[in-house]
Protein backbone atom coordinates (compact mmCIF):
# COMPACT_ATOMS: atom_id res chain seq x y z
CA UNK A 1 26.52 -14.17 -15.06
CA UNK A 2 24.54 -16.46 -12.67
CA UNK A 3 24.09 -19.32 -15.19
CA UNK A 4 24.66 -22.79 -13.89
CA UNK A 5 26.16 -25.15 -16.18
CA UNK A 6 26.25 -28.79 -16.46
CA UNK A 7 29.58 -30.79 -18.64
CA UNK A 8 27.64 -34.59 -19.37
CA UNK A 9 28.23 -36.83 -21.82
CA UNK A 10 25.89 -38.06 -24.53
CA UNK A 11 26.88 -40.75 -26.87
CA UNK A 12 30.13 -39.73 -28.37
CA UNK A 13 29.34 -36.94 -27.54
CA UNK A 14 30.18 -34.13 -24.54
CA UNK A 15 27.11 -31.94 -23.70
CA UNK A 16 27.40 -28.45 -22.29
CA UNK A 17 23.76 -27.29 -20.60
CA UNK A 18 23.95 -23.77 -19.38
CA UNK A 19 20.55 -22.65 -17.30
CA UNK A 20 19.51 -20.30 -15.10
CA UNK A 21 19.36 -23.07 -11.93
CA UNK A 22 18.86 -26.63 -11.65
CA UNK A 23 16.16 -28.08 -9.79
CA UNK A 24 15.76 -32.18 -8.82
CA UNK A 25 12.83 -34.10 -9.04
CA UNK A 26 12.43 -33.80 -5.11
CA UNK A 27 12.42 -30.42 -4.82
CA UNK A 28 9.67 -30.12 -7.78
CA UNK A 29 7.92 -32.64 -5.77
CA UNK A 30 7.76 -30.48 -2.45
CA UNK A 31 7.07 -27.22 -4.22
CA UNK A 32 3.86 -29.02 -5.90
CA UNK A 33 2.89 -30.47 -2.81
CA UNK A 34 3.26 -27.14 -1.04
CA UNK A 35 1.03 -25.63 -3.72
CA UNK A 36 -1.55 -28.11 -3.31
CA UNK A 37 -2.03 -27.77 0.41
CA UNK A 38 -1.88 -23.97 0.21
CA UNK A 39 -4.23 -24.23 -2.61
CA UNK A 40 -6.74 -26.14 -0.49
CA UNK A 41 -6.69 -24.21 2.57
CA UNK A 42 -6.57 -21.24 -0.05
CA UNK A 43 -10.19 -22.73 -1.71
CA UNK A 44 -11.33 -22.94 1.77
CA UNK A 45 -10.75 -19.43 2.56
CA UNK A 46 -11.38 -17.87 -0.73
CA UNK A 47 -15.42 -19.80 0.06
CA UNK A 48 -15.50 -17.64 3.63
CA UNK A 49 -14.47 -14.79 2.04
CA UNK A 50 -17.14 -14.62 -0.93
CA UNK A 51 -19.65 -14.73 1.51
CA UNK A 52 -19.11 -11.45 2.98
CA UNK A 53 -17.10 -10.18 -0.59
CA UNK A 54 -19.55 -11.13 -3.28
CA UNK A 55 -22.76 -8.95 -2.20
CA UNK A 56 -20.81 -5.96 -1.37
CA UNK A 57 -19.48 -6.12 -5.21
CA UNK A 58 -22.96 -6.91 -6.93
CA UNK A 59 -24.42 -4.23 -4.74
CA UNK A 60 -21.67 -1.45 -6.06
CA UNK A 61 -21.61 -2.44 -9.41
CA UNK A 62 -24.00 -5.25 -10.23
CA UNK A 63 -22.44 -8.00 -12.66
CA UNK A 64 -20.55 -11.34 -12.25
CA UNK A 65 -18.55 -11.81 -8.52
CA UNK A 66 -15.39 -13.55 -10.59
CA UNK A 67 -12.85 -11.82 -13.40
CA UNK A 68 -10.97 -14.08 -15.56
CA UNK A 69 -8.27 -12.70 -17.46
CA UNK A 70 -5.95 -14.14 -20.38
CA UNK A 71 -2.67 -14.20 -18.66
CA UNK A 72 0.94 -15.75 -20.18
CA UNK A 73 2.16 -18.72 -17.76
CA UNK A 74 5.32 -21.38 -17.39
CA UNK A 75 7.02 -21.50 -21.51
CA UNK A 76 4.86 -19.10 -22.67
CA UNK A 77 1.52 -20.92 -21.68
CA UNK A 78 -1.77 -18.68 -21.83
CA UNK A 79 -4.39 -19.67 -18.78
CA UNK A 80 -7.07 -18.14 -17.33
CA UNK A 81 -6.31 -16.15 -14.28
CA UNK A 82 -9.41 -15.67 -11.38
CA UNK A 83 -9.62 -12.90 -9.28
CA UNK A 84 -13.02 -11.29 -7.90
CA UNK A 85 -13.77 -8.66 -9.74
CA UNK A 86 -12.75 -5.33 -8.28
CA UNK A 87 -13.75 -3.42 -11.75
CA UNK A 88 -16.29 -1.99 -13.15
CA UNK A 89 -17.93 -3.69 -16.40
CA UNK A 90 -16.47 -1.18 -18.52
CA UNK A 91 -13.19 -1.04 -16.77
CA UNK A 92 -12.10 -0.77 -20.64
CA UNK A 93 -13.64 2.75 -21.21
CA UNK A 94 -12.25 4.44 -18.19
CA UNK A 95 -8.83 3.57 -19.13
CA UNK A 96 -8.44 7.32 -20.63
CA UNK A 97 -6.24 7.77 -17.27
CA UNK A 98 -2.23 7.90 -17.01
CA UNK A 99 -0.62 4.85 -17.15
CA UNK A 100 1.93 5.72 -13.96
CA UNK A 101 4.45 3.23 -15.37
CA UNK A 102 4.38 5.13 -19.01
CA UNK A 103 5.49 1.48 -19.80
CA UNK A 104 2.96 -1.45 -22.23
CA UNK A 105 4.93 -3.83 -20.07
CA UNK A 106 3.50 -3.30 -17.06
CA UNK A 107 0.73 -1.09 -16.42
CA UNK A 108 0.20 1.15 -13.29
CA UNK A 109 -2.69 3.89 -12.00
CA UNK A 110 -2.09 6.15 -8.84
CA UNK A 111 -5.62 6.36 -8.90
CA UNK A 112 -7.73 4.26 -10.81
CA UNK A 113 -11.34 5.25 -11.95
CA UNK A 114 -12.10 1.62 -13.09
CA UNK A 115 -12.08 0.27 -9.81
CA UNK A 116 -15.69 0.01 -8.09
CA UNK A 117 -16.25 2.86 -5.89
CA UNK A 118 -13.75 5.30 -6.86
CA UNK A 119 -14.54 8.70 -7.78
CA UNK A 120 -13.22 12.13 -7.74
CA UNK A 121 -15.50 14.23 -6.26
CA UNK A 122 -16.25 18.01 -7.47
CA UNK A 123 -13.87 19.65 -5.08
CA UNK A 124 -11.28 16.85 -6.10
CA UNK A 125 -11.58 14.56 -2.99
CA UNK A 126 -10.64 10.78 -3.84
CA UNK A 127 -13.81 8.70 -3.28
CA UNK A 128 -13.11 4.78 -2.99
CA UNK A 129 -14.78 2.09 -2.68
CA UNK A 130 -15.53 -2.00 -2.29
CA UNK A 131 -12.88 -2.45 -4.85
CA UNK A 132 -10.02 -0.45 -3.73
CA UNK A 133 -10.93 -1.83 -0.23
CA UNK A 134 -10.65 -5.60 -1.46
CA UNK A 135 -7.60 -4.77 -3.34
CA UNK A 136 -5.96 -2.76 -0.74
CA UNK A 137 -6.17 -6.06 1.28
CA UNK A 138 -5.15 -8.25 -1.37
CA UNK A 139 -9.02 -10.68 -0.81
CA UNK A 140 -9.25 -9.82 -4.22
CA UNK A 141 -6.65 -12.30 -4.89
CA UNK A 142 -8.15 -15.06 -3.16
CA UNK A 143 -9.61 -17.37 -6.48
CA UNK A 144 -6.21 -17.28 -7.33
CA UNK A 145 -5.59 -20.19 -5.45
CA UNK A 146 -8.06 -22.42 -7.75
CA UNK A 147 -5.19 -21.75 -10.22
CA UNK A 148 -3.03 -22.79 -7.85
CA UNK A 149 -4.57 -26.40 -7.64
CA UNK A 150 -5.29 -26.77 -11.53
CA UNK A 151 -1.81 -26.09 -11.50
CA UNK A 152 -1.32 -22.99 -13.64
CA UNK A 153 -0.03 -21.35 -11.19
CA UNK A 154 2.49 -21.66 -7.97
CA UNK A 155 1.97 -19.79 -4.61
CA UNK A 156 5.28 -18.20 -4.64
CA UNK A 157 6.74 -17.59 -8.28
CA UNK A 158 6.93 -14.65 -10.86
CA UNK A 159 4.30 -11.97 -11.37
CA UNK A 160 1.53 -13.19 -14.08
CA UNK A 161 2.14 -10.63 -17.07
CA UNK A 162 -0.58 -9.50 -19.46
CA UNK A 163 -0.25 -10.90 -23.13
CA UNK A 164 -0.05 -7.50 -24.26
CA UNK A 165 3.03 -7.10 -21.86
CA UNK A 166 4.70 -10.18 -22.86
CA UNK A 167 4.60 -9.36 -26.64
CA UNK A 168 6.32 -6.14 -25.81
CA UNK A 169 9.05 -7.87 -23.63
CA UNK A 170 12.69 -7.99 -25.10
CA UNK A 171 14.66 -11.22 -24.89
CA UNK A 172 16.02 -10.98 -21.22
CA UNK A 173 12.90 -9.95 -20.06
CA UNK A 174 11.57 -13.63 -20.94
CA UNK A 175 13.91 -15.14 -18.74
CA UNK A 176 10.34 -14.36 -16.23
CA UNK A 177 8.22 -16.67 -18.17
CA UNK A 178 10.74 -20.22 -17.08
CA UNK A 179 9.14 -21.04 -14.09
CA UNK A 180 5.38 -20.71 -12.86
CA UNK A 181 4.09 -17.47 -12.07
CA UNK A 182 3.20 -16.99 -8.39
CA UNK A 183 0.11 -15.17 -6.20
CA UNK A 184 3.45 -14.46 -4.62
CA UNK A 185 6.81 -13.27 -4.79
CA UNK A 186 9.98 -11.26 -4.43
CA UNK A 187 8.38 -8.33 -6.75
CA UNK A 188 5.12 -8.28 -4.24
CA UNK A 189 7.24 -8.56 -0.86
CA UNK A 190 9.89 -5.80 -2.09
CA UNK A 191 7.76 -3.00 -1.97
CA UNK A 192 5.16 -4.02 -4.21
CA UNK A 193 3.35 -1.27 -5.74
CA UNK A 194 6.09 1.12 -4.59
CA UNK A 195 8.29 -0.74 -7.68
CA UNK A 196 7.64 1.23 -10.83
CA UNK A 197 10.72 0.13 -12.60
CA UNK A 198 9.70 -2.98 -14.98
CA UNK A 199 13.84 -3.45 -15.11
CA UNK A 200 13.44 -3.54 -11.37
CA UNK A 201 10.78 -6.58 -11.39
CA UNK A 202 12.85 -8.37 -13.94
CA UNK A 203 15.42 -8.38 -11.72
CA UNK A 204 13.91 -9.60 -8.69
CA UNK A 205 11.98 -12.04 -10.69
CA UNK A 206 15.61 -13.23 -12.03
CA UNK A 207 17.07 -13.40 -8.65
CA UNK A 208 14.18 -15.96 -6.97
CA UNK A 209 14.14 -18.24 -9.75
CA UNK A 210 18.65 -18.55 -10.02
CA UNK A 211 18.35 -18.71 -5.97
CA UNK A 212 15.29 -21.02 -6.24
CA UNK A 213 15.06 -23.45 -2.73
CA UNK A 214 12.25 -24.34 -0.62
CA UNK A 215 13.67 -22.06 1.99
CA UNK A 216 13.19 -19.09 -0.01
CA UNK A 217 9.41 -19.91 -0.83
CA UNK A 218 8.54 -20.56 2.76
CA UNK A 219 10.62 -17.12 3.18
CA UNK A 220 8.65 -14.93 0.87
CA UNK A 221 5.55 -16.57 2.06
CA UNK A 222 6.85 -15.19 5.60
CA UNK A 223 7.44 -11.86 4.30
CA UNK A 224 3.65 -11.89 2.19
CA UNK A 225 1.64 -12.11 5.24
CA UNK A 226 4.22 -9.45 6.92
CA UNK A 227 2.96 -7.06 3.84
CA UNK A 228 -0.60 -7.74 3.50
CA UNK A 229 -1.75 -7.06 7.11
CA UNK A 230 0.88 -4.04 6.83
CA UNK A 231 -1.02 -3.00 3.88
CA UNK A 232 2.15 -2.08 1.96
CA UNK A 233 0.14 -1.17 -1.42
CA UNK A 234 -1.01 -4.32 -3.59
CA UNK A 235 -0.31 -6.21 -6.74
């Protein structure tokens, strides 16, 4: 259900290609081009905001401004995906909390005590911090749009999975991995964090790559700035 398919002949031969959508050569054309201009602009921005971003990290939790992190791409492709860093340097340690999904594919905190600044205080007040603040307001997402430009990454596409997530996945679930994974999409502006269902996201991430147009990109890009100065929860 919602394959395309495509009767040619090859040779002697008559070819049956089944996929998920066809794209032309155009189209791939103005979605790169879109990415690079976004990406640039993106770069631009990303420059203003470490100026005001980067001390208030180093100051909460001295260490390196930038987080790179293994993630799985387009095919199955492992790249290295920028963010600045709203964890602490042994983010790793204070893991010992619930995973809210209950789910390796996709992990999930209510609460999370590895980002900078948070803390439950003795009469079990939430503290938070820098880093919930830059997440909260998706900034820390900003060096994202480097990847963008090297070309690992598309503005609007699939949700970047861990490689620990993708070596959980089941068969259908891979279906996420065919196109480039996006700073943005139809996961992020359909209630983002308030999705907890990892059937859910495959779904959605199905849906935007078999209705794939330009039109939807510009759409969900729309519907991204909508969110993020709504402050509907973050990626």
């Amino acid at each position: 259900p919602g394959q395309k398919q495509i009767m040619e002949k090859v040779g002697s031969y008559t070819v049956l290609t089944t996929s998920m959508t066809f794209v032309s050569a155009k189209q791939l054309f103005i979605k790169r081009a879109m990415d690079i201009a976004c990406g640039l602009v993106g770069c631009l921005l990303t420059g203003i905001v470490f100026i005001f971003v980067a001390p208030a990290i180093y100051i909460s939790s001295p260490g390196p401004i930038f987080f790179s992190q293994e993630r799985v791409g387009k095919n199955g492709k492992k790249f290295k995906m920028y963010k600045f860093r709203s964890m602490y340097l042994d983010a790793e340690e204070r893991k010992a909390a619930q995973n809210k999904l209950g789910d390796a594919k996709m992990f999930k905190m209510d609460f999370d005590p590895r980002v900078i600044g948070n803390k439950i205080l003795p009469d079990g007040t939430k503290k938070t911090g820098i880093g919930s603040f830059i997440r909260s307001t998706s900034l820390d997402e900003f060096p994202q749009f480097f990847n963008v430009l090297k070309g690992d990454m598309s503005i609007v596409g699939t949700r970047p999975p861990l490689i620990g997530e993708v070596s959980e996945y089941e068969l259908h679930h891979r279906a996420r991995l065919a196109i480039k994974p996006g700073i943005t999409g139809m996961w992020q502006v359909s209630g983002r964090s308030d999705i907890t269902d990892f059937e859910e996201v495959v779904k959605l991430d199905t849906q935007y790559i078999s209705n794939w147009s330009v039109g939807l990109d510009i759409k969900i890009l729309l519907k991204t700035i909508l969110v993020v100065f709504k402050k509907e929860g973050s990626v």
